[in-house]
N, C-alpha and C. Protein backbone atom coordinates (compact mmCIF):
# COMPACT_ATOMS: atom_id res chain seq x y z
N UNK A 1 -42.71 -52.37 -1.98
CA UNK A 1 -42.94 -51.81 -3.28
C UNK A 1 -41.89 -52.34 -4.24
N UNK A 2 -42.35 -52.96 -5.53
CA UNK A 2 -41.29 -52.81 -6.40
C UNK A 2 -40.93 -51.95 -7.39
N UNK A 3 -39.64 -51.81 -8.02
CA UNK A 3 -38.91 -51.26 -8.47
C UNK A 3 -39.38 -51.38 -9.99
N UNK A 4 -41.04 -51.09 -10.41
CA UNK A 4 -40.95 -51.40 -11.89
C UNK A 4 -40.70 -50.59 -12.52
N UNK A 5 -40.77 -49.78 -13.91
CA UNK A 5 -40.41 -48.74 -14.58
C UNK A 5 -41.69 -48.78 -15.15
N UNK A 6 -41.89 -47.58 -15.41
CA UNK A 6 -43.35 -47.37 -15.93
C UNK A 6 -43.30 -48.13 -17.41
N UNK A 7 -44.36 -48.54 -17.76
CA UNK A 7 -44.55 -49.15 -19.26
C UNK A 7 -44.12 -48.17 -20.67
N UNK A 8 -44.62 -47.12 -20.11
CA UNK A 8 -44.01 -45.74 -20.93
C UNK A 8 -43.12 -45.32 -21.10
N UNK A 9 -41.92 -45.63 -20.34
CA UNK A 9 -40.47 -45.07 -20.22
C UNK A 9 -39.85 -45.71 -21.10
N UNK A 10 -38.32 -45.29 -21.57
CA UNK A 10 -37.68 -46.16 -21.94
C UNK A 10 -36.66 -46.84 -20.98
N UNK A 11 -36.45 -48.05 -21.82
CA UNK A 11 -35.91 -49.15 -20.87
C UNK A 11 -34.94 -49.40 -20.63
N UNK A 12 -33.99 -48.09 -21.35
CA UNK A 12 -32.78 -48.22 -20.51
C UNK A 12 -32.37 -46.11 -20.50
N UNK A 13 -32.75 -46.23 -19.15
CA UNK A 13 -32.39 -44.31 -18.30
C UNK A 13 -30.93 -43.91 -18.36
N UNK A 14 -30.65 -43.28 -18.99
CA UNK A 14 -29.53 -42.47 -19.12
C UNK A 14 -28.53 -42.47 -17.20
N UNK A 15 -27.22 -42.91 -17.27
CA UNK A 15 -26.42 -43.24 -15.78
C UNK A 15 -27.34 -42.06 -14.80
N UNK A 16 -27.42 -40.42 -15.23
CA UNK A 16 -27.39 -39.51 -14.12
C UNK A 16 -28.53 -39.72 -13.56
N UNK A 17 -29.67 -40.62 -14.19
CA UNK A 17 -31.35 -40.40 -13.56
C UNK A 17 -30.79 -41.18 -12.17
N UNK A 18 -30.96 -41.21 -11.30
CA UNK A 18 -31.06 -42.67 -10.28
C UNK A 18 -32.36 -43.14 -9.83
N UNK A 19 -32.48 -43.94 -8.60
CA UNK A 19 -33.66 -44.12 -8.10
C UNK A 19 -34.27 -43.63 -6.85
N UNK A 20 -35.11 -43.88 -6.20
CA UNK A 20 -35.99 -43.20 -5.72
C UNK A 20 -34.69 -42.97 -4.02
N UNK A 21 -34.07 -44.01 -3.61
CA UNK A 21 -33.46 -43.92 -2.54
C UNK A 21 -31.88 -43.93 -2.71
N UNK A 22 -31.83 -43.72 -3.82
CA UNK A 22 -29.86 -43.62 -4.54
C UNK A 22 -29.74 -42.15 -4.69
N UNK A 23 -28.46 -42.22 -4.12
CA UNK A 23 -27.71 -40.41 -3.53
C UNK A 23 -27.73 -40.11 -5.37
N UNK A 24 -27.83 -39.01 -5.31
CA UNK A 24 -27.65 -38.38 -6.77
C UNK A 24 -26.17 -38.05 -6.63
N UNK A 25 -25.38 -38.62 -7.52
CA UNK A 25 -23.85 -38.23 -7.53
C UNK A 25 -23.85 -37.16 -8.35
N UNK A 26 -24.31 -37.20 -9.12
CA UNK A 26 -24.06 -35.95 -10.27
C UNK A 26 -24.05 -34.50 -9.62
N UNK A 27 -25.56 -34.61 -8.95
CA UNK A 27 -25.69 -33.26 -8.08
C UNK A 27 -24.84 -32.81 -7.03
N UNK A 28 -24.11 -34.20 -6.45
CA UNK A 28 -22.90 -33.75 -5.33
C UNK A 28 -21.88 -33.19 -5.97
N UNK A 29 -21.54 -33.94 -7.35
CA UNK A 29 -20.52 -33.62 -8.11
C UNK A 29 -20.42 -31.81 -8.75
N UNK A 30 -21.65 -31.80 -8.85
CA UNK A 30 -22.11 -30.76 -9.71
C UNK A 30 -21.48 -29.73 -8.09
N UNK A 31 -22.06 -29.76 -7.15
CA UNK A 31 -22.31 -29.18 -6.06
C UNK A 31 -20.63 -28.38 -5.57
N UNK A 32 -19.83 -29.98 -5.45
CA UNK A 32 -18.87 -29.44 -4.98
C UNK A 32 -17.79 -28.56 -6.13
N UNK A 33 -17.78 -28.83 -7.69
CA UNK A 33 -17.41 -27.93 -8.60
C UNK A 33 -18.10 -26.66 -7.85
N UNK A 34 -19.73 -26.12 -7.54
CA UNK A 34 -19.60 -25.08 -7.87
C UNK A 34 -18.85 -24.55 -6.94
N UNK A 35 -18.87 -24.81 -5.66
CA UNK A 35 -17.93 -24.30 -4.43
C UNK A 35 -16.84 -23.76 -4.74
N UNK A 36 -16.25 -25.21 -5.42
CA UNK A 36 -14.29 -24.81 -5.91
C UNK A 36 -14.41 -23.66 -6.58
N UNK A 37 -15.44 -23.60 -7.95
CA UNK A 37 -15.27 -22.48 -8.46
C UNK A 37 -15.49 -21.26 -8.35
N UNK A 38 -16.66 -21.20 -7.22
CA UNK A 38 -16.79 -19.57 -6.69
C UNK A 38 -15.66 -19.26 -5.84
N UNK A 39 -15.43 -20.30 -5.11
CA UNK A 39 -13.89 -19.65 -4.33
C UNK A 39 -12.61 -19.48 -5.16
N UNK A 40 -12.50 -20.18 -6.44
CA UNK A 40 -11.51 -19.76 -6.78
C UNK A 40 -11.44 -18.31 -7.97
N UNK A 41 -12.87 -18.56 -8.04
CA UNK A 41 -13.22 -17.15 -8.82
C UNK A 41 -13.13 -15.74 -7.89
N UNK A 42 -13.49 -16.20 -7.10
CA UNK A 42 -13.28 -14.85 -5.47
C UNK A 42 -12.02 -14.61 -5.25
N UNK A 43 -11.02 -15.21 -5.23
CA UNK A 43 -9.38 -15.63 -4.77
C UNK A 43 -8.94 -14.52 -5.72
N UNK A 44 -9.03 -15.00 -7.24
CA UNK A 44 -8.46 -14.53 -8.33
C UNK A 44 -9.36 -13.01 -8.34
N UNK A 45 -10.31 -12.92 -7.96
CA UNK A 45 -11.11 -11.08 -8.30
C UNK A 45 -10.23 -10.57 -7.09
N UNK A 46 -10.14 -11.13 -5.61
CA UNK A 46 -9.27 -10.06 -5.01
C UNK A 46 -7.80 -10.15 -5.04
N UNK A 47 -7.08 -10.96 -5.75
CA UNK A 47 -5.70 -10.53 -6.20
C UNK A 47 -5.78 -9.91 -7.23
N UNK A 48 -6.69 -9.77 -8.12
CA UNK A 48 -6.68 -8.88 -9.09
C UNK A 48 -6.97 -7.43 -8.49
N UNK A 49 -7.82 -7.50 -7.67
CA UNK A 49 -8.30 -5.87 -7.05
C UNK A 49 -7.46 -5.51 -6.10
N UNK A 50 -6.21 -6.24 -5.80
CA UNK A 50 -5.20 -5.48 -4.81
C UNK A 50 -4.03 -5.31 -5.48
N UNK A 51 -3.98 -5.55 -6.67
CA UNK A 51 -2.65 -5.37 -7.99
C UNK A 51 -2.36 -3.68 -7.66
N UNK A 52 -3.10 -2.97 -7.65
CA UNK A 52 -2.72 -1.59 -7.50
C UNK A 52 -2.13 -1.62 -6.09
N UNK A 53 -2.46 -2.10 -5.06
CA UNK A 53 -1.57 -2.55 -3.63
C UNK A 53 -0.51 -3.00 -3.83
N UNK A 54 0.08 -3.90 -4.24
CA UNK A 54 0.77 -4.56 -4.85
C UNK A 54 2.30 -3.97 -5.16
N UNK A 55 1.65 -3.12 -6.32
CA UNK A 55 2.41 -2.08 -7.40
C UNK A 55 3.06 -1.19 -6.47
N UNK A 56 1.99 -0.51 -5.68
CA UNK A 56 2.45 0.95 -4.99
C UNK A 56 3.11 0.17 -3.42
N UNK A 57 3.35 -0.94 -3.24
CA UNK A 57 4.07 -0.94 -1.73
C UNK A 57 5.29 -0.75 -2.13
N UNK A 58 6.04 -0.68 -3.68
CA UNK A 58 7.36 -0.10 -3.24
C UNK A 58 7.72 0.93 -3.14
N UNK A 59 6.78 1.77 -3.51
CA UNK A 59 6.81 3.33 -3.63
C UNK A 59 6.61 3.70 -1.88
N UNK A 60 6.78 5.02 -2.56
CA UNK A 60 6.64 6.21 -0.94
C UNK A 60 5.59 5.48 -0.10
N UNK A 61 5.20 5.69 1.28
CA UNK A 61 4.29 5.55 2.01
C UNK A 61 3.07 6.38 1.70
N UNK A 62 3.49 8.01 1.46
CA UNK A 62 2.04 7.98 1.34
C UNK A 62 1.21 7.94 0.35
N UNK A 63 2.46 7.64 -1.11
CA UNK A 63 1.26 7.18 -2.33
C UNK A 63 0.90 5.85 -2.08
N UNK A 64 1.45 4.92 -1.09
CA UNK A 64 0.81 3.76 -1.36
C UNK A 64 -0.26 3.52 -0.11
N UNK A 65 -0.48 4.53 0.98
CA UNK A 65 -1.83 5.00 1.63
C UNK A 65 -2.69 5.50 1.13
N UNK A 66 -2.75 6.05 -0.16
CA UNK A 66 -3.54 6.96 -1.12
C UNK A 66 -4.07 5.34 -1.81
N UNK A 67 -3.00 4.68 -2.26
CA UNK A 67 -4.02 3.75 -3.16
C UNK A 67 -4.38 2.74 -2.81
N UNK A 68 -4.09 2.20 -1.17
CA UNK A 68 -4.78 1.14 -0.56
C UNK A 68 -6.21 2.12 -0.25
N UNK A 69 -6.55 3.24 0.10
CA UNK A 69 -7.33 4.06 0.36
C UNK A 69 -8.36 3.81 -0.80
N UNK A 70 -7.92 3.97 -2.38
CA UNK A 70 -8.51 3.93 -3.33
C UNK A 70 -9.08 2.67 -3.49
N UNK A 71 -8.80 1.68 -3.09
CA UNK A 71 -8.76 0.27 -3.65
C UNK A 71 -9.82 0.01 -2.61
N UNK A 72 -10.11 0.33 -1.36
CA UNK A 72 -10.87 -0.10 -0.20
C UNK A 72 -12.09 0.99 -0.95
N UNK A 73 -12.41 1.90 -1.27
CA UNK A 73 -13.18 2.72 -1.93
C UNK A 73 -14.15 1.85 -3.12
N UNK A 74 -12.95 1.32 -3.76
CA UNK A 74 -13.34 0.50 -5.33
C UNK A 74 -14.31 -0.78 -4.67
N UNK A 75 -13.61 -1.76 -3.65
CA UNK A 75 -13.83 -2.75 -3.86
C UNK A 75 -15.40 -2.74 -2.30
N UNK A 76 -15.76 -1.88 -1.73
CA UNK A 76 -16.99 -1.29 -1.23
C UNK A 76 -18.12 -0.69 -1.76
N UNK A 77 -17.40 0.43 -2.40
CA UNK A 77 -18.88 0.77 -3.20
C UNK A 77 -19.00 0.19 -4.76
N UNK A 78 -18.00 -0.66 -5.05
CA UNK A 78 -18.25 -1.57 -6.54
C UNK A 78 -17.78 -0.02 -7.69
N UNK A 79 -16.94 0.52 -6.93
CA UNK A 79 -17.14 1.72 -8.09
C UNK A 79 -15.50 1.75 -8.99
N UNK A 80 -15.21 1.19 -10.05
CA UNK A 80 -14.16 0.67 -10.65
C UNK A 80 -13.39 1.44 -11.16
N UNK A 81 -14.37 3.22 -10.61
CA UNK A 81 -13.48 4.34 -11.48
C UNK A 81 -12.21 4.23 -10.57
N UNK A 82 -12.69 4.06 -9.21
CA UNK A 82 -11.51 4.20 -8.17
C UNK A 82 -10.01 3.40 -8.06
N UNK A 83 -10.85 2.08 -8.56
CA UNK A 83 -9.66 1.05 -8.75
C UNK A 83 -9.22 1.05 -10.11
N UNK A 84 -9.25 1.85 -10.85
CA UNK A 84 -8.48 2.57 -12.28
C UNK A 84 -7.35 3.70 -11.60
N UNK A 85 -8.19 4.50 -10.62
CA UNK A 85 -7.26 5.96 -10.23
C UNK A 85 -5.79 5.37 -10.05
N UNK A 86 -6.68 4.17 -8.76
CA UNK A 86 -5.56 3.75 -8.00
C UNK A 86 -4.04 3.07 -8.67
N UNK A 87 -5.16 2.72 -9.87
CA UNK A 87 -4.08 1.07 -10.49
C UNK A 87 -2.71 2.58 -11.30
N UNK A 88 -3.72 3.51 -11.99
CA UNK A 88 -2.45 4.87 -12.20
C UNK A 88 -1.71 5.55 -11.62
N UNK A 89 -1.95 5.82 -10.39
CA UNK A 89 -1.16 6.10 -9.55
C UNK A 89 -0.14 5.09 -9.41
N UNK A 90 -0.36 3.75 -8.90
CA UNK A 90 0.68 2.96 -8.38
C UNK A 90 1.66 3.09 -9.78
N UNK A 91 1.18 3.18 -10.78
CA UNK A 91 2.34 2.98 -12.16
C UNK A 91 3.27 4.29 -12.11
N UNK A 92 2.36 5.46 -11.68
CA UNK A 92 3.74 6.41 -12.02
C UNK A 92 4.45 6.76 -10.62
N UNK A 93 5.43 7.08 -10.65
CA UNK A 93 6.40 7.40 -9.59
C UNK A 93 6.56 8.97 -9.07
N UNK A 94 5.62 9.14 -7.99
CA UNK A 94 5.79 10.63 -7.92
C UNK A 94 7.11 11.09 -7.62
N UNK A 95 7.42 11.97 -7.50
CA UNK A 95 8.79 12.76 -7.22
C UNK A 95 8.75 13.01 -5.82
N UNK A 96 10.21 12.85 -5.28
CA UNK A 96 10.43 13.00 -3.81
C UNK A 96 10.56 14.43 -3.74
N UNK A 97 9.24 15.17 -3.10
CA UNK A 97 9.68 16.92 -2.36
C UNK A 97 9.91 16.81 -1.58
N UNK A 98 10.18 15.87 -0.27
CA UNK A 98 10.47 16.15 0.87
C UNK A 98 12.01 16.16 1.28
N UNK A 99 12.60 15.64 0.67
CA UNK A 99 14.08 15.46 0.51
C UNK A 99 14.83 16.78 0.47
N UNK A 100 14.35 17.19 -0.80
CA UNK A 100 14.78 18.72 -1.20
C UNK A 100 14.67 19.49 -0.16
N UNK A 101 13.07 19.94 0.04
CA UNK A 101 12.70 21.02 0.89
C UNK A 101 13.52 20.52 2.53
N UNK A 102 13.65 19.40 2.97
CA UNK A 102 14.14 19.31 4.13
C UNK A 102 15.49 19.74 3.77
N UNK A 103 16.49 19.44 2.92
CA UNK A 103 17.58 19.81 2.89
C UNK A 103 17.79 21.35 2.70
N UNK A 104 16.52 22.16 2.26
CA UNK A 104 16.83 23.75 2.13
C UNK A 104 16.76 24.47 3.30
N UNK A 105 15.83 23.85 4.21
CA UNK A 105 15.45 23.81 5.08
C UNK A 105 16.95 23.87 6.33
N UNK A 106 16.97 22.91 5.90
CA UNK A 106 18.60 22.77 6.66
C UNK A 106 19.91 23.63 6.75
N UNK A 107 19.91 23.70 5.27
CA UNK A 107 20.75 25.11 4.69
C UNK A 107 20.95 26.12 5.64
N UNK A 108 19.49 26.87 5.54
CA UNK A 108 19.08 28.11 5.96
C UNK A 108 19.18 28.08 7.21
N UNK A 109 18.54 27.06 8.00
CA UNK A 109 18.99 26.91 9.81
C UNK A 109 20.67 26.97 9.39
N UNK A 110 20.97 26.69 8.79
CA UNK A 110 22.96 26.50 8.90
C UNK A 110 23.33 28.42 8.95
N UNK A 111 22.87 28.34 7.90
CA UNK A 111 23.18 29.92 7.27
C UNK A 111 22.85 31.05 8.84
N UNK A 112 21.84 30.86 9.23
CA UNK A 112 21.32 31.54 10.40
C UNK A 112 21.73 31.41 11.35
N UNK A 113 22.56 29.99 11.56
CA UNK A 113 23.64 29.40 12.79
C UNK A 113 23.01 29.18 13.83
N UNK A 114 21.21 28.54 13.88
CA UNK A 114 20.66 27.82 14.47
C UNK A 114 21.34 26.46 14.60
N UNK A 115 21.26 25.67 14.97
CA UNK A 115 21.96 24.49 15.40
C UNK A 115 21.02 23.27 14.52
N UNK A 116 21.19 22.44 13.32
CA UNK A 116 19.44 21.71 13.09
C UNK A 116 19.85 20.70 13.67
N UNK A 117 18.34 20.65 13.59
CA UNK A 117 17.76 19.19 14.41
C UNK A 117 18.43 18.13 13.82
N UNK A 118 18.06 17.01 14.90
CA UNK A 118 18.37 15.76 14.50
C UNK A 118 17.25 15.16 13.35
N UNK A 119 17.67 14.47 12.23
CA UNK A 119 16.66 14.07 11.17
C UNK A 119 16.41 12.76 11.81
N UNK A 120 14.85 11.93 12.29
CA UNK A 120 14.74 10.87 12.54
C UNK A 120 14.95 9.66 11.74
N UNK A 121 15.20 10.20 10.86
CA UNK A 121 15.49 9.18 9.75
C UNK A 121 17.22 8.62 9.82
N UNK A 122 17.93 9.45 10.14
CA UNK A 122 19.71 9.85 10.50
C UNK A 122 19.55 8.60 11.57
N UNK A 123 20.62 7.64 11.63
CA UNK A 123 21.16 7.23 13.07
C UNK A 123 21.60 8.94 13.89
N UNK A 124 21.41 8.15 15.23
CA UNK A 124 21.82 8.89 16.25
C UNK A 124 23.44 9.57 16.22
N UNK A 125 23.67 10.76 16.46
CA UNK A 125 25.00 10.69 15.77
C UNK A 125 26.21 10.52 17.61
N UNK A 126 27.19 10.53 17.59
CA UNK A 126 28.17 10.00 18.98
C UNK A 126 28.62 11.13 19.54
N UNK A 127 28.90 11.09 20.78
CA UNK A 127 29.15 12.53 21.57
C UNK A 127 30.41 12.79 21.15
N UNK A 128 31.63 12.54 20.38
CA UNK A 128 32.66 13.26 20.62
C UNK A 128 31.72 14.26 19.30
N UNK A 129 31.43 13.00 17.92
CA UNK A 129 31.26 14.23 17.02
C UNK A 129 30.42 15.18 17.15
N UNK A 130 29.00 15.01 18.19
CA UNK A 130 27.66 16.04 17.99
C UNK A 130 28.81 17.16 19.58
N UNK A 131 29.66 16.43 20.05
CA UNK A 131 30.36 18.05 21.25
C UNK A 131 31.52 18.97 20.35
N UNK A 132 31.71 18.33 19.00
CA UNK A 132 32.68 18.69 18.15
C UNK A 132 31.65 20.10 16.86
N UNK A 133 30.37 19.45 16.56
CA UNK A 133 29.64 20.30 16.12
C UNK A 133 28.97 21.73 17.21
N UNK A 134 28.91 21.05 18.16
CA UNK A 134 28.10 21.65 19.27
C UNK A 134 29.49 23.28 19.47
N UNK A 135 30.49 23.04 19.80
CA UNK A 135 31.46 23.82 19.37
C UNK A 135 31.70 24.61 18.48
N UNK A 136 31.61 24.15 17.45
CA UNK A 136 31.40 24.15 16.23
C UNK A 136 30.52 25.63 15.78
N UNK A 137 29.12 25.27 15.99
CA UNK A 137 28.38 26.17 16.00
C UNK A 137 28.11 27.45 17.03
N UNK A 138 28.64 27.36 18.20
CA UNK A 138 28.56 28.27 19.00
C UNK A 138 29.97 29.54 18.36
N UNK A 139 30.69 28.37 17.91
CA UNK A 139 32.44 29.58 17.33
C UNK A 139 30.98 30.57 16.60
N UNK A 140 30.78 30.04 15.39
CA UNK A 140 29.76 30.57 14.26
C UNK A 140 29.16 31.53 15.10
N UNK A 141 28.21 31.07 15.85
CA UNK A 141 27.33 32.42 16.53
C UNK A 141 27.98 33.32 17.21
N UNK A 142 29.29 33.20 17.63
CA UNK A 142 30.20 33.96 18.43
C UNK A 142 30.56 35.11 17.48
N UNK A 143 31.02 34.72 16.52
CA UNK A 143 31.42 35.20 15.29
C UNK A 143 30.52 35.91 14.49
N UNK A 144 29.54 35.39 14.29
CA UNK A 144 28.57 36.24 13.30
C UNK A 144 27.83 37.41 14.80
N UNK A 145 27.83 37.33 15.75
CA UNK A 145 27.32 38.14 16.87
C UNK A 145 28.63 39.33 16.94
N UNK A 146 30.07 38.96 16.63
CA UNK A 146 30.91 39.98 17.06
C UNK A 146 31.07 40.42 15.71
N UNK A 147 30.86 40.26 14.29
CA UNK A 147 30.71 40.83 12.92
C UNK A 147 28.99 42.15 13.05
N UNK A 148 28.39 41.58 14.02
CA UNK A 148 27.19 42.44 14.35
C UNK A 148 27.28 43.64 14.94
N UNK A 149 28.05 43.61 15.90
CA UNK A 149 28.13 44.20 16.89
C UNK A 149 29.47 45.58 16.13
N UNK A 150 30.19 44.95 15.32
CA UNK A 150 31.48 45.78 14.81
C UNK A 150 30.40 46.53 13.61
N UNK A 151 29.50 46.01 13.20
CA UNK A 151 28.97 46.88 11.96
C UNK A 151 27.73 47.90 12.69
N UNK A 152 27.25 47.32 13.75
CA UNK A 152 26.87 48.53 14.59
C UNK A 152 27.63 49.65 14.98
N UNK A 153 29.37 49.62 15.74
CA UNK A 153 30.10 50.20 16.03
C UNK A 153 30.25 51.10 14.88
N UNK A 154 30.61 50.78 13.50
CA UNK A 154 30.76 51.50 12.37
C UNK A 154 29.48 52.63 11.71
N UNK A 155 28.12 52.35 12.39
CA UNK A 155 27.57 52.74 12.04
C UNK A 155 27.15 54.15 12.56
C-alpha cells in the first residue's frame, strides 16, 4: 500500500497527526504527564490531610490520638468537618490535669502516711535513699498511731 494523502486533505498535517504505523508521541507524552501529575497531586492532598498529625505530635499523647483518630475519620468517609475539628484541636494546647491531680493525689497519701507509689514516669529511685524514706515513713506512722492512741487515753 502506499502512503498517499487523500486529495482532500491538506498537504502539509500539523507534527502531532502521525501515520498509520508511527507510535503517537504526543499521547505517550500526554500519558506519562498525566501519571506524574495524579501522583503528585495525591502526595501533596495527603501531606496536606496529615498537617493536623503533624501539628499535634508535639503535644500530649492523647490529644494527638484524638486527632490522628479525627484525620483517619476525615480522610475515609471524605467528611472535612472532621479534618477541620482535628486541624483545631492540634492548634490549641490543652492544659496538663494530670500533673496536678497526681501531685494532690500524692499530698494526701503523704498526709495519711501511706507510703506513695512509685511514679512510672520517675527513674527508679536507689536503696540507701528509698530504706532512708522507708524509715522515714514508718517513724510518721509510729507517731501519728501513738498521737492516736494518747487522744484516746484523754478521752
Amino acid at each position: 500500500m502506499s502512503e498517499s494523502i487523500h486529495p482532500s486533505a491538506p498537504h502539509h498535517l500539523p507534527s502531532f497527526i502521525t501515520g498509520p504505523e508511527d507510535t503517537d508521541v504526543l499521547m505517550v507524552a500526554v500519558g506519562i504527564f498525566l501519571i506524574v501529575a495524579v501522583l503528585a497531586v495525591g502526595n501533596l492532598y495527603l501531606h496536606l490531610h496529615s498537617l493536623p498529625e503533624r501539628m499535634a505530635h508535639k503535644s500530649q499523647k492523647f490529644q494527638f490520638e484524638i486527632v490522628a483518630v479525627l484525620g483517619l475519620l476525615s480522610l475515609f468517609t471524605h467528611n472535612h468537618l472532621y479534618w477541620v475539628i482535628g486541624l483545631f484541636l492540634a492548634m490549641i494546647d490543652l492544659p496538663d490535669f494530670s500533673t496536678p491531680l497526681r501531685r494532690i493525689a500524692g499530698s494526701v497519701e503523704k498526709m495519711a502516711g501511706v507510703p506513695p507509689e512509685q511514679d512510672p514516669t520517675e527513674p527508679p529511685v536507689g536503696d540507701a535513699a528509698h530504706a532512708a524514706a522507708t524509715a522515714e515513713a514508718k517513724a510518721r506512722i509510729e507517731k501519728a498511731g501513738g498521737a492516736k492512741s494518747e487522744a484516746q487515753a484523754h478521752a
